[in-house]
C-alpha atoms as a PDB file:
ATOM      1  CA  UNK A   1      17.847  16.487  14.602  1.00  0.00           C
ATOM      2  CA  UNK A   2      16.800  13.217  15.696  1.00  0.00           C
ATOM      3  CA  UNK A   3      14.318  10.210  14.245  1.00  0.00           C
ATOM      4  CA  UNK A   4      10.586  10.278  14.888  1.00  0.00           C
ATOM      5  CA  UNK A   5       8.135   7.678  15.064  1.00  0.00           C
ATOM      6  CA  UNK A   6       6.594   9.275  12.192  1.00  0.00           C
ATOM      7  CA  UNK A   7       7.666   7.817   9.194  1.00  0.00           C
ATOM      8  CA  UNK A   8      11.622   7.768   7.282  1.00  0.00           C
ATOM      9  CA  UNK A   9      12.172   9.156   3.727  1.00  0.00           C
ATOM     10  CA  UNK A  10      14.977   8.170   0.928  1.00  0.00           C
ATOM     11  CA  UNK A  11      16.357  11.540  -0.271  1.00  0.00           C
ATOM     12  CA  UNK A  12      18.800  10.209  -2.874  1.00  0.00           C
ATOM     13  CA  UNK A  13      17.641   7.816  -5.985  1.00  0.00           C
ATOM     14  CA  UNK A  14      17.926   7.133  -9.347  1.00  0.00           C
ATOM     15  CA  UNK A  15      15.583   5.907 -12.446  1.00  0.00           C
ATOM     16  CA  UNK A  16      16.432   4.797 -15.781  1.00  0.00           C
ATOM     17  CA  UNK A  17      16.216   8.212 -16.854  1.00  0.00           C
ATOM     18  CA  UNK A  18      20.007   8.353 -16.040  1.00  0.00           C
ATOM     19  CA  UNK A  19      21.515   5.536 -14.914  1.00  0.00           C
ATOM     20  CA  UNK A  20      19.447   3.532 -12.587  1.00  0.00           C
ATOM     21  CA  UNK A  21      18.251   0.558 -13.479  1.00  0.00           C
ATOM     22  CA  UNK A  22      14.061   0.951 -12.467  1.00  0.00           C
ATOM     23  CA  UNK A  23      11.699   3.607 -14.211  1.00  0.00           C
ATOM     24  CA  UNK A  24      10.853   6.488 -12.504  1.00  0.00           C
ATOM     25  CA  UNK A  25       7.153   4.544 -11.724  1.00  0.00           C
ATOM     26  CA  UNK A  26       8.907   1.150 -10.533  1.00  0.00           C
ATOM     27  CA  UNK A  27      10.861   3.633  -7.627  1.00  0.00           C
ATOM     28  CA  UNK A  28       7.962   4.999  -7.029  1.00  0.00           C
ATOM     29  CA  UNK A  29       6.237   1.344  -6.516  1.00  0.00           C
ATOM     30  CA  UNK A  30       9.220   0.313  -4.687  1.00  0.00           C
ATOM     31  CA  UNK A  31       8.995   3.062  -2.180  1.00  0.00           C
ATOM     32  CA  UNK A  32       5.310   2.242  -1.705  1.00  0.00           C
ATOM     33  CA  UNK A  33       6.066  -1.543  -0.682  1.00  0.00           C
ATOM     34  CA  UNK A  34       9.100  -0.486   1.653  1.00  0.00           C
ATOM     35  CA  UNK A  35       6.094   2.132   3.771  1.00  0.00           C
ATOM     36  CA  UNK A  36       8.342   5.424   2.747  1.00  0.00           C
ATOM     37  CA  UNK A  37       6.623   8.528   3.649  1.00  0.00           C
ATOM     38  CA  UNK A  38       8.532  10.253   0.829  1.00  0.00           C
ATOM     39  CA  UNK A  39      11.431   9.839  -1.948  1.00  0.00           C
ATOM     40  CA  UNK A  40      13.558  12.361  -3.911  1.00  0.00           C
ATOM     41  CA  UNK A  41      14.104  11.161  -7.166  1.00  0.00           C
ATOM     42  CA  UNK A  42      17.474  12.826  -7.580  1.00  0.00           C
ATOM     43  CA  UNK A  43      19.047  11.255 -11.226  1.00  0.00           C
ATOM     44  CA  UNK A  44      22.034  12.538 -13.032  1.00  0.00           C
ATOM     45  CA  UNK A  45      22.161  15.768 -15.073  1.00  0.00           C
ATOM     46  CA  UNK A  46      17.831  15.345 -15.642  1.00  0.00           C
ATOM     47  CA  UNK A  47      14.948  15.733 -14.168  1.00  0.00           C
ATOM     48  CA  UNK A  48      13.138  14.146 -17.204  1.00  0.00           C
ATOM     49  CA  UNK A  49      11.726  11.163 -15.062  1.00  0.00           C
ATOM     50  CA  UNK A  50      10.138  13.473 -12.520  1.00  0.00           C
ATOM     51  CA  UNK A  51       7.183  13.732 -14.310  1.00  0.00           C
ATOM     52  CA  UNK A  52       6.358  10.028 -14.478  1.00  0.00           C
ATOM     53  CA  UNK A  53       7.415   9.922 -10.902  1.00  0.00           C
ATOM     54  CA  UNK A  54       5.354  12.272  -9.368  1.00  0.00           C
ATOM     55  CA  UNK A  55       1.934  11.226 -11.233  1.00  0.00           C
ATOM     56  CA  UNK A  56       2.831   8.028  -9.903  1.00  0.00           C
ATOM     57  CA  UNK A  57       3.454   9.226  -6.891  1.00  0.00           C
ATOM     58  CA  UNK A  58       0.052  11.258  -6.230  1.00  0.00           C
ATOM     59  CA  UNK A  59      -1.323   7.664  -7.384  1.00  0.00           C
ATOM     60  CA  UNK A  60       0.323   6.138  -4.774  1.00  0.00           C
ATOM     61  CA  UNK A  61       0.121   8.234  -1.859  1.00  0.00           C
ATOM     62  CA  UNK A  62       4.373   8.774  -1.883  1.00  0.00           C
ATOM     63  CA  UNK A  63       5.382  12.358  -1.874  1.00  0.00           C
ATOM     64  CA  UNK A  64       8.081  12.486  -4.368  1.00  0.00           C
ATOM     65  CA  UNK A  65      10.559  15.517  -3.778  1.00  0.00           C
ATOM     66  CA  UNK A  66      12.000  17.165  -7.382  1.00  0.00           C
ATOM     67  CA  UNK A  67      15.560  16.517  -7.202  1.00  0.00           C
ATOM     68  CA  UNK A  68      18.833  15.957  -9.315  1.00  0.00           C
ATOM     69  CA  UNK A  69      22.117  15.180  -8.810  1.00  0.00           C
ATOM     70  CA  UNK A  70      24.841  17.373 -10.395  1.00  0.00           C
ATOM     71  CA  UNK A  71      28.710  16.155 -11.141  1.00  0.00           C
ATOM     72  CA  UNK A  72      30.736  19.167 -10.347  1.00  0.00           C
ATOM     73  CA  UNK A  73      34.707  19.884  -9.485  1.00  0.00           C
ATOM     74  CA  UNK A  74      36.339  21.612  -6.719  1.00  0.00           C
ATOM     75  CA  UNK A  75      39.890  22.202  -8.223  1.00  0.00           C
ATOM     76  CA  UNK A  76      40.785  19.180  -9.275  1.00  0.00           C
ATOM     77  CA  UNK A  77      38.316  16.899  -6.988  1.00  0.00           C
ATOM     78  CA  UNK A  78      34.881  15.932  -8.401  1.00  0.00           C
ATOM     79  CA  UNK A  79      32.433  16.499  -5.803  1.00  0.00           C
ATOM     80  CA  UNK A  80      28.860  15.670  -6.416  1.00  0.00           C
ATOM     81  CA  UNK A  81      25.551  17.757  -5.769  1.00  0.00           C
ATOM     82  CA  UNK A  82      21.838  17.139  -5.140  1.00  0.00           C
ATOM     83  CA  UNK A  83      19.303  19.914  -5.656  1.00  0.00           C
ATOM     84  CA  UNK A  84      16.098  19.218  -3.673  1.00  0.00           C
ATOM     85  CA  UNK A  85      12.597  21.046  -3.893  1.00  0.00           C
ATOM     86  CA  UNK A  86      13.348  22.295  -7.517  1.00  0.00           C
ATOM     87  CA  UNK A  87      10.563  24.758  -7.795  1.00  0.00           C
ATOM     88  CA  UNK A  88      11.199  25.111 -11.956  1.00  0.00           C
ATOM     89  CA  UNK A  89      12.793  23.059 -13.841  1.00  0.00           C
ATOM     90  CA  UNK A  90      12.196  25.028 -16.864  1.00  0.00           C
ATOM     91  CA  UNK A  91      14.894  27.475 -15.619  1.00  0.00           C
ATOM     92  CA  UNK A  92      17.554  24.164 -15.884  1.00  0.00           C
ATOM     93  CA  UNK A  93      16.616  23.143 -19.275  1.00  0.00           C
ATOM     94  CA  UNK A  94      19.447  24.648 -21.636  1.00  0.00           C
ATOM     95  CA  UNK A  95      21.831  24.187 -19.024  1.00  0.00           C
ATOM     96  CA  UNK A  96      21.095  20.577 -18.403  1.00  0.00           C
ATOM     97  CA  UNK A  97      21.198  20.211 -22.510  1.00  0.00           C
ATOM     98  CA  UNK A  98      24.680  21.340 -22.158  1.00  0.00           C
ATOM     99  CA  UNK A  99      25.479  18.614 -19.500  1.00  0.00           C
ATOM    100  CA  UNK A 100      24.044  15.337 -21.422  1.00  0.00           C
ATOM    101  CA  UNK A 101      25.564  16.538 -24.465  1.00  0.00           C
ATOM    102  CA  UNK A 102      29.021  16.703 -22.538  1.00  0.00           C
ATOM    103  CA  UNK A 103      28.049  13.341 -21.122  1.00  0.00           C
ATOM    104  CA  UNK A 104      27.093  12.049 -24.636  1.00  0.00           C
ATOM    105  CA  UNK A 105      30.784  13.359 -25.768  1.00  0.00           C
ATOM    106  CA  UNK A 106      32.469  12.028 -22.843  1.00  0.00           C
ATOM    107  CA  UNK A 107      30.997   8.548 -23.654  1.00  0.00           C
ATOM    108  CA  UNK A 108      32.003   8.798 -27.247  1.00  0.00           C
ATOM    109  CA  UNK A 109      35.543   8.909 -26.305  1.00  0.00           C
ATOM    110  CA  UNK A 110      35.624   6.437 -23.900  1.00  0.00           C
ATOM    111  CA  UNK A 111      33.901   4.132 -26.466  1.00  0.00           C
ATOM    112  CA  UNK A 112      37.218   5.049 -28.786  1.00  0.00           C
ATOM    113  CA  UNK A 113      39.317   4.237 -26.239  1.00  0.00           C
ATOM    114  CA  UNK A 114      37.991   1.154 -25.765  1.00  0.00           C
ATOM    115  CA  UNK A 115      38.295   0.546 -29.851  1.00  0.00           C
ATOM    116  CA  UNK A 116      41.607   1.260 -29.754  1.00  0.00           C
ATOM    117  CA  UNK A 117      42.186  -1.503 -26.741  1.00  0.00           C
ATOM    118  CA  UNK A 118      40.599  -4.248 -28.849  1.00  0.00           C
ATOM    119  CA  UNK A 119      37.296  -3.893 -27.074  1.00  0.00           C
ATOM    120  CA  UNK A 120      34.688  -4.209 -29.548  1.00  0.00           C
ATOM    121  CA  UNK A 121      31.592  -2.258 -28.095  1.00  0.00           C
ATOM    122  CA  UNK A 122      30.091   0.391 -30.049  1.00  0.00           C
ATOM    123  CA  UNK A 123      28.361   3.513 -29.072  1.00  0.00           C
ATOM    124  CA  UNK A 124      25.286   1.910 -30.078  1.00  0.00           C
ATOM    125  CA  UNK A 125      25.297  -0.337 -27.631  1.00  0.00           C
ATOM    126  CA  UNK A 126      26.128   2.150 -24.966  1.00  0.00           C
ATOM    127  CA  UNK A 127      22.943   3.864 -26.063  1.00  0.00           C
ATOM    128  CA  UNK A 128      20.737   1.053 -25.987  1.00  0.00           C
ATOM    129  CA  UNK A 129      21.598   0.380 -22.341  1.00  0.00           C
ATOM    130  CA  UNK A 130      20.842   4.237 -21.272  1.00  0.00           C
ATOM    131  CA  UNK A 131      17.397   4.199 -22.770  1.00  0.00           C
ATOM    132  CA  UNK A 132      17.316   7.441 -23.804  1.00  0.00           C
ATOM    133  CA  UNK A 133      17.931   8.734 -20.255  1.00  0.00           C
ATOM    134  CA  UNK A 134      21.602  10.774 -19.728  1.00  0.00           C
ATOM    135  CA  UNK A 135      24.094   8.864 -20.473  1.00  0.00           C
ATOM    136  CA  UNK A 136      27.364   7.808 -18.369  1.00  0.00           C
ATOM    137  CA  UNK A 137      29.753   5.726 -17.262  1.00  0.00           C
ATOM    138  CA  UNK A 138      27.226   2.847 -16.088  1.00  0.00           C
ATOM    139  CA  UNK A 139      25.775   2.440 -19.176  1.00  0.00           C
ATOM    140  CA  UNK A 140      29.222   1.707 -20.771  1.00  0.00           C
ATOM    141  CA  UNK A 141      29.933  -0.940 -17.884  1.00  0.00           C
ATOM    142  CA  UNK A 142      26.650  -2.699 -18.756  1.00  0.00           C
ATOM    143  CA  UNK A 143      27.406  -2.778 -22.419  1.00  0.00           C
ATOM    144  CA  UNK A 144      30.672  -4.200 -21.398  1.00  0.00           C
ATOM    145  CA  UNK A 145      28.830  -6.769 -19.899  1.00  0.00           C
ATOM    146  CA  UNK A 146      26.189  -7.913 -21.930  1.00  0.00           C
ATOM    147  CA  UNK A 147      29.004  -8.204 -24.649  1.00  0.00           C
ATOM    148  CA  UNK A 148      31.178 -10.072 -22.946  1.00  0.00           C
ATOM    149  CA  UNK A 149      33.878  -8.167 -22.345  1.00  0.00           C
ATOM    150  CA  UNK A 150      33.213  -7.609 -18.546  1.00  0.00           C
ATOM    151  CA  UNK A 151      31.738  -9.884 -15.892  1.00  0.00           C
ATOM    152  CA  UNK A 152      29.816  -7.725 -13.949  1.00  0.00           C
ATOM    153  CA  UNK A 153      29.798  -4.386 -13.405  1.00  0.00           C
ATOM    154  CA  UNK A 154      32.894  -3.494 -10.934  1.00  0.00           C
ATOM    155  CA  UNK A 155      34.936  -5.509 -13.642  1.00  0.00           C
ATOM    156  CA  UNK A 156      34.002  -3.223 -15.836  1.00  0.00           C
ATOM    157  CA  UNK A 157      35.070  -0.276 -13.870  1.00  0.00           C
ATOM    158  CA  UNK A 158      38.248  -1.935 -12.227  1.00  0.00           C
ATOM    159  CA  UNK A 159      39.719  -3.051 -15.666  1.00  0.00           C
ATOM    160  CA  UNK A 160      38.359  -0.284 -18.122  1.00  0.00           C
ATOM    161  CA  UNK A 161      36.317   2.385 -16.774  1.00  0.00           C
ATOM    162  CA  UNK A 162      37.081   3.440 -13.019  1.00  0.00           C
ATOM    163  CA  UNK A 163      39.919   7.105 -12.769  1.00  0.00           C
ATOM    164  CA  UNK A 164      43.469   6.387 -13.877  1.00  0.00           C
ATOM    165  CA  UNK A 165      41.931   2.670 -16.146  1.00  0.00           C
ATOM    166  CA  UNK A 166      42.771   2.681 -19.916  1.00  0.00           C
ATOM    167  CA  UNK A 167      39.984   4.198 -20.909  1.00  0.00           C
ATOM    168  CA  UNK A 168      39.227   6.363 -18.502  1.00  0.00           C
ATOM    169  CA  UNK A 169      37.810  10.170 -19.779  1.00  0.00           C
ATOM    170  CA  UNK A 170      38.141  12.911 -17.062  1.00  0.00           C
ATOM    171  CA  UNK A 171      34.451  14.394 -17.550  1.00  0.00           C
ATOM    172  CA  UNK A 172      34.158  18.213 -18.759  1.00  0.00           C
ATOM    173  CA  UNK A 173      33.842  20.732 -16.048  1.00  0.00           C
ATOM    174  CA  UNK A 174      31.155  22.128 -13.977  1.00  0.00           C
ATOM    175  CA  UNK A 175      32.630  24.882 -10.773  1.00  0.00           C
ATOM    176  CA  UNK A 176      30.898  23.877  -7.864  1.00  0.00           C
ATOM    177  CA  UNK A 177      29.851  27.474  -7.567  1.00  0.00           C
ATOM    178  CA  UNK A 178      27.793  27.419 -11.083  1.00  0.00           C
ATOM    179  CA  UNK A 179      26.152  24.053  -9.490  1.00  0.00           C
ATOM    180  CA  UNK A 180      24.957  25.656  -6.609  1.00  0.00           C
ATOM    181  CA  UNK A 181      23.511  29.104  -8.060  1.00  0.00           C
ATOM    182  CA  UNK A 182      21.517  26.645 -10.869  1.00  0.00           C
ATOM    183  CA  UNK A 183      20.013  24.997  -8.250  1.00  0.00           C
ATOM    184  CA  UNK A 184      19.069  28.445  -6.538  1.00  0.00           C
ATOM    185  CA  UNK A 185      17.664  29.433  -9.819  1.00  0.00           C
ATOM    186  CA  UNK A 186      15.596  26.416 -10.185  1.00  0.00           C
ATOM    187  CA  UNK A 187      14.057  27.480  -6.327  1.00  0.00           C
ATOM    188  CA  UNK A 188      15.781  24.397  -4.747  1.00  0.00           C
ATOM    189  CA  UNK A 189      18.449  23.100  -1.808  1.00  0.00           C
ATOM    190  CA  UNK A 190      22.007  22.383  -2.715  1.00  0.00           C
ATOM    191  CA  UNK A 191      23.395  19.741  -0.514  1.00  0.00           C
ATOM    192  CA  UNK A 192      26.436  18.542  -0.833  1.00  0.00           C
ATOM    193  CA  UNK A 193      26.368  14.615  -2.130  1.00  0.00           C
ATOM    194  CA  UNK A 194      28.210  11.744  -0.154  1.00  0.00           C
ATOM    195  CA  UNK A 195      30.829  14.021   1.404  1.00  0.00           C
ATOM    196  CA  UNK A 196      32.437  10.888   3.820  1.00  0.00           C
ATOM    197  CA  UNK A 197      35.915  11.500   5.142  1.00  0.00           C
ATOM    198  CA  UNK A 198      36.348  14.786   2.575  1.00  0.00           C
ATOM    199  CA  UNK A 199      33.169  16.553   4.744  1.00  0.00           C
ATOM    200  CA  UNK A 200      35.834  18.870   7.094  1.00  0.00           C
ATOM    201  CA  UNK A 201      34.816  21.651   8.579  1.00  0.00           C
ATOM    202  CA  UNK A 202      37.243  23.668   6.425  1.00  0.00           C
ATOM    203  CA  UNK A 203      35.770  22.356   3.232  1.00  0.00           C
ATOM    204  CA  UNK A 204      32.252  22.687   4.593  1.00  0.00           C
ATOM    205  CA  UNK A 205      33.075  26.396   5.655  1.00  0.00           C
ATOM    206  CA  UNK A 206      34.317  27.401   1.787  1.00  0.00           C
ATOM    207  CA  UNK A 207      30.956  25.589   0.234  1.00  0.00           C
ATOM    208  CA  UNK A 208      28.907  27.121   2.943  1.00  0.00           C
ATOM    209  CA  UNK A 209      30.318  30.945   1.454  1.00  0.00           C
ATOM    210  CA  UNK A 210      29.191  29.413  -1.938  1.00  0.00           C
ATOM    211  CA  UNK A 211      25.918  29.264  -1.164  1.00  0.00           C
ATOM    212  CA  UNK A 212      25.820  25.534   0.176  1.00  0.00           C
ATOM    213  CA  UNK A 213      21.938  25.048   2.520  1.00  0.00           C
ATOM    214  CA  UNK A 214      22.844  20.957   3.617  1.00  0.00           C
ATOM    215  CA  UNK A 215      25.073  18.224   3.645  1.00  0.00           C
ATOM    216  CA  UNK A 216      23.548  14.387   2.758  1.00  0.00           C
ATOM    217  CA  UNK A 217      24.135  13.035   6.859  1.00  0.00           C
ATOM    218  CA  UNK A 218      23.173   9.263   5.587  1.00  0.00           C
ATOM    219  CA  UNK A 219      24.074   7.740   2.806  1.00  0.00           C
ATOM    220  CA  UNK A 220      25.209   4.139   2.464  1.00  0.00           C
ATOM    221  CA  UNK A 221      29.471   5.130   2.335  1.00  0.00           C
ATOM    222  CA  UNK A 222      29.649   6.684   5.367  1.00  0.00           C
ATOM    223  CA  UNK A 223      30.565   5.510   8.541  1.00  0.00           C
ATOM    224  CA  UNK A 224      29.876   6.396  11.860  1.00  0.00           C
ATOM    225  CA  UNK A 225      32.602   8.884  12.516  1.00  0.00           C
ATOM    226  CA  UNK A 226      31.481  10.298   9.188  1.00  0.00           C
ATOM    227  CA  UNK A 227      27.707  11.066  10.567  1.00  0.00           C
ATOM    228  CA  UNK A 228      28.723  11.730  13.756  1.00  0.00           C
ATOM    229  CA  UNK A 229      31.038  14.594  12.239  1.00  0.00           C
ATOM    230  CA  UNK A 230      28.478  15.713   9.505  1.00  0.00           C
ATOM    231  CA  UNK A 231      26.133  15.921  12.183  1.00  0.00           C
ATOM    232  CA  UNK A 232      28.141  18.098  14.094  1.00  0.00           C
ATOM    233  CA  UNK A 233      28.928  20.412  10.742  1.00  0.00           C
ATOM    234  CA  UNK A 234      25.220  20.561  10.364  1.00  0.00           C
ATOM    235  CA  UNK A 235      24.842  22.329  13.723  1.00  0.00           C
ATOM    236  CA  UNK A 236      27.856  24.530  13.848  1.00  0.00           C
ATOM    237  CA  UNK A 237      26.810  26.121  10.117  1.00  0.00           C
ATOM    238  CA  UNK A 238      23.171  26.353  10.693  1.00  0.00           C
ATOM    239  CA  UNK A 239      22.224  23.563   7.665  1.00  0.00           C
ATOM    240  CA  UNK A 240      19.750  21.066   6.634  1.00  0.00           C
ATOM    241  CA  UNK A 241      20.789  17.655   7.295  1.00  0.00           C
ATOM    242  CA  UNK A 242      19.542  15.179   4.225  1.00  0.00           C
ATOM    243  CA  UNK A 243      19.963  11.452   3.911  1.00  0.00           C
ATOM    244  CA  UNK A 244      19.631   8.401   1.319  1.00  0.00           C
ATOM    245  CA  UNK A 245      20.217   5.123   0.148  1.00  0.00           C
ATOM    246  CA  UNK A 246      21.654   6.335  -3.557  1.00  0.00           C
ATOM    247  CA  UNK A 247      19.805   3.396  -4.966  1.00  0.00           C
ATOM    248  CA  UNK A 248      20.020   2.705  -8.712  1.00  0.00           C
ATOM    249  CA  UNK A 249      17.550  -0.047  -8.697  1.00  0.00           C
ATOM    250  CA  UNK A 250      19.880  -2.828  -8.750  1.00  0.00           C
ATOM    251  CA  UNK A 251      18.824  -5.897  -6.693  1.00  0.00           C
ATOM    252  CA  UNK A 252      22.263  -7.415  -5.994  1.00  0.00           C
ATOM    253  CA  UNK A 253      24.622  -5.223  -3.454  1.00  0.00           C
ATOM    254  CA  UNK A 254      24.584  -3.791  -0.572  1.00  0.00           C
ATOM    255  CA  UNK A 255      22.354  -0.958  -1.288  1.00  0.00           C
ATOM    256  CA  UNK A 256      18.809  -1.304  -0.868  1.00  0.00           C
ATOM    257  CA  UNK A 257      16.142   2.051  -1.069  1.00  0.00           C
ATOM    258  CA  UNK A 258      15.184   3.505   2.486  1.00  0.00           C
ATOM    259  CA  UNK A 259      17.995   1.365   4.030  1.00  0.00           C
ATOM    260  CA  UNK A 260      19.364   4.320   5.615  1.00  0.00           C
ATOM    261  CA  UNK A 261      16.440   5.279   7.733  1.00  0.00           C
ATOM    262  CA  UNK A 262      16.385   8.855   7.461  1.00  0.00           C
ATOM    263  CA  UNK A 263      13.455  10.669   9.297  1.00  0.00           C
ATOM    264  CA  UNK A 264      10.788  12.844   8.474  1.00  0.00           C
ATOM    265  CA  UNK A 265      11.818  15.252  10.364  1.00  0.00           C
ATOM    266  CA  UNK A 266      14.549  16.227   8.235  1.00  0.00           C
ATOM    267  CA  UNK A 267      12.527  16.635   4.858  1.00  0.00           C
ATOM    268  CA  UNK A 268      10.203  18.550   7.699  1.00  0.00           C
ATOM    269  CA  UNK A 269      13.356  21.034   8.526  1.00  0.00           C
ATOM    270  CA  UNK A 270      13.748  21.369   4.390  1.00  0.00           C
ATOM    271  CA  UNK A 271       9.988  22.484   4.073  1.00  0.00           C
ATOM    272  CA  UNK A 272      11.021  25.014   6.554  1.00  0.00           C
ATOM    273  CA  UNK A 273      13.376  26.309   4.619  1.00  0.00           C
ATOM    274  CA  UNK A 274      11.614  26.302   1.270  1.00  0.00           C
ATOM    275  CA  UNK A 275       8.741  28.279   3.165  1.00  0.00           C
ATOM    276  CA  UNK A 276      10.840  30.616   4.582  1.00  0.00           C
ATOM    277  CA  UNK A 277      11.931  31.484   1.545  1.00  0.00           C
ATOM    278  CA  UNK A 278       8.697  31.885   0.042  1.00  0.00           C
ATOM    279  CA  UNK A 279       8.721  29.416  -1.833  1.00  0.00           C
ATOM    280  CA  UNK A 280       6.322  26.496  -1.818  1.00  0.00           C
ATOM    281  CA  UNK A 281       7.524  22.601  -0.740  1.00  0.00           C
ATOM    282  CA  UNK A 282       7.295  20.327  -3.409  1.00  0.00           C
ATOM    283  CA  UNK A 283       8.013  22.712  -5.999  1.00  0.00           C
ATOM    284  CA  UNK A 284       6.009  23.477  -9.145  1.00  0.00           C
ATOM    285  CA  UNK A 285       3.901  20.831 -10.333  1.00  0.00           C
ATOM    286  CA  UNK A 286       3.170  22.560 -13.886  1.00  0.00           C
ATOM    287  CA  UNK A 287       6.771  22.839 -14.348  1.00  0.00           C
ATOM    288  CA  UNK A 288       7.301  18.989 -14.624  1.00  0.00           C
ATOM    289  CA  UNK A 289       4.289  18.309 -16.690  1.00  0.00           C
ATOM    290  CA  UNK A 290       5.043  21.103 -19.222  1.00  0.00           C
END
């Protein structure tokens, strides 16, 4: 798989309906400006900004692919994956109630730990920061921030928030397994998030017999010996390659949307797949405006 002259897509962002920091519209907008052919709006545990996001989107003339981005666990290790081309998201709606409300209880005791270190924030003001949208650790950080108690967000995580920090909450578990077959039931791709030095061919080869279609190629943590390699695994096991930015809307860092130049041709190669399957690419419209 190689780049084309025909346009480059971001396969991996977020909206305020988790924790990025634009609306669903405002990526959209974004992804106009920058030329993208096409954007997955992937965010946490929801698809409740795809809506917004794909009127926008047919507005625009950006072809916004129905994604999400599930935390999962592999043993002990978190491992995170994105479900592209979700044909129904109506078959992911109990389950994903489950997952904010362990998110909602996850933040809830990270707020007490944080009580208990002196840190006056309250889970009102962790709310207020999420919007509404699934709520996690981000949210906390900013709330840290805007009362003082952080300044800036890596603060937050580096004296508070990040694995093994005072108030640190392991999250509640999802098997990598279960995050793959909801994303088959939903009619989409599961490709394994941000895999970077952990993508081996011997981890590859077990989430492969679970189900696994593609591995995210591109994204903004990886190095060179990391695509080259994940480039490689893509061949040897048959799978769709996938790339993006990760982009949470935030103007400072290092991460800007469609930085990581992935072509058309790969979103192409997905269609394949979607149509081979009988299903249609771009997924349901009716499901996301129910």
């Amino acid at each position: 798989m190689t780049d084309t002259d025909s346009g480059f897509v971001d396969l991996h962002t977020h909206s305020t309906a988790s924790d990025g920091a634009c609306g669903p519209r405002e990526v959209v907008r974004a992804a106009r400006e920058l030329g993208l052919a096409a954007i997955a709006l992937t965010d946490h545990d929801t698809v409740d900004g795809l809506a917004e996001a794909r009127a926008e989107g047919a507005a625009l003339g950006v072809r916004i692919v129905p994604g999400i981005e599930l935390s999962a666990v592999e043993g002990d290790v978190e491992t995170h994956v994105l479900g592209l081309h979700l044909q129904d998201t109506g078959r992911l709606d109990e389950q994903l109630r489950n997952l904010r409300a362990m998110r909602l209880t996850r933040a809830e005791r990270i707020v007490s730990r944080l009580n208990e270190l002196g840190v006056r924030v309250t889970l009102e003001d962790v709310l207020s920061q999420s919007a509404g949208g699934a709520v996690g650790r981000p949210h906390i950080a900013r709330a840290l921030v805007n009362e003082g108690w952080a300044t800036d967000m890596r603060d937050a995580f580096d004296r508070y928030l990040g694995n093994g920090r005072a108030a640190f909450v392991p999250k509640d578990r999802l098997s990598i397994g279960d995050a793959i077959a909801m994303i088959h039931d939903a009619g989409g791709l599961a490709i394994v998030a941000h895999p970077g030095q952990s993508g081996t061919r011997k981890r590859i080869e077990l989430l492969v017999g679970l189900g696994l279609d593609g591995i995210e190629v591109r994204h903004p943590s990886h190095n060179a010996e990391d695509v080259a390699r994940l480039s490689a695994l893509v061949e040897h096991f048959r799978l769709t390659p996938s790339g993006g930015s990760d982009w949470h809307g935030v103007v400072e860092g290092g991460r800007t949307l469609g930085m990581m130049r992935v072509p058309i041709s790969w979103l192409d190669h997905q269609d394949q797949i979607i149509a081979a399957r009988g299903l249609r690419a771009g997924g349901d419209h009716e499901a996301y405006v129910a």
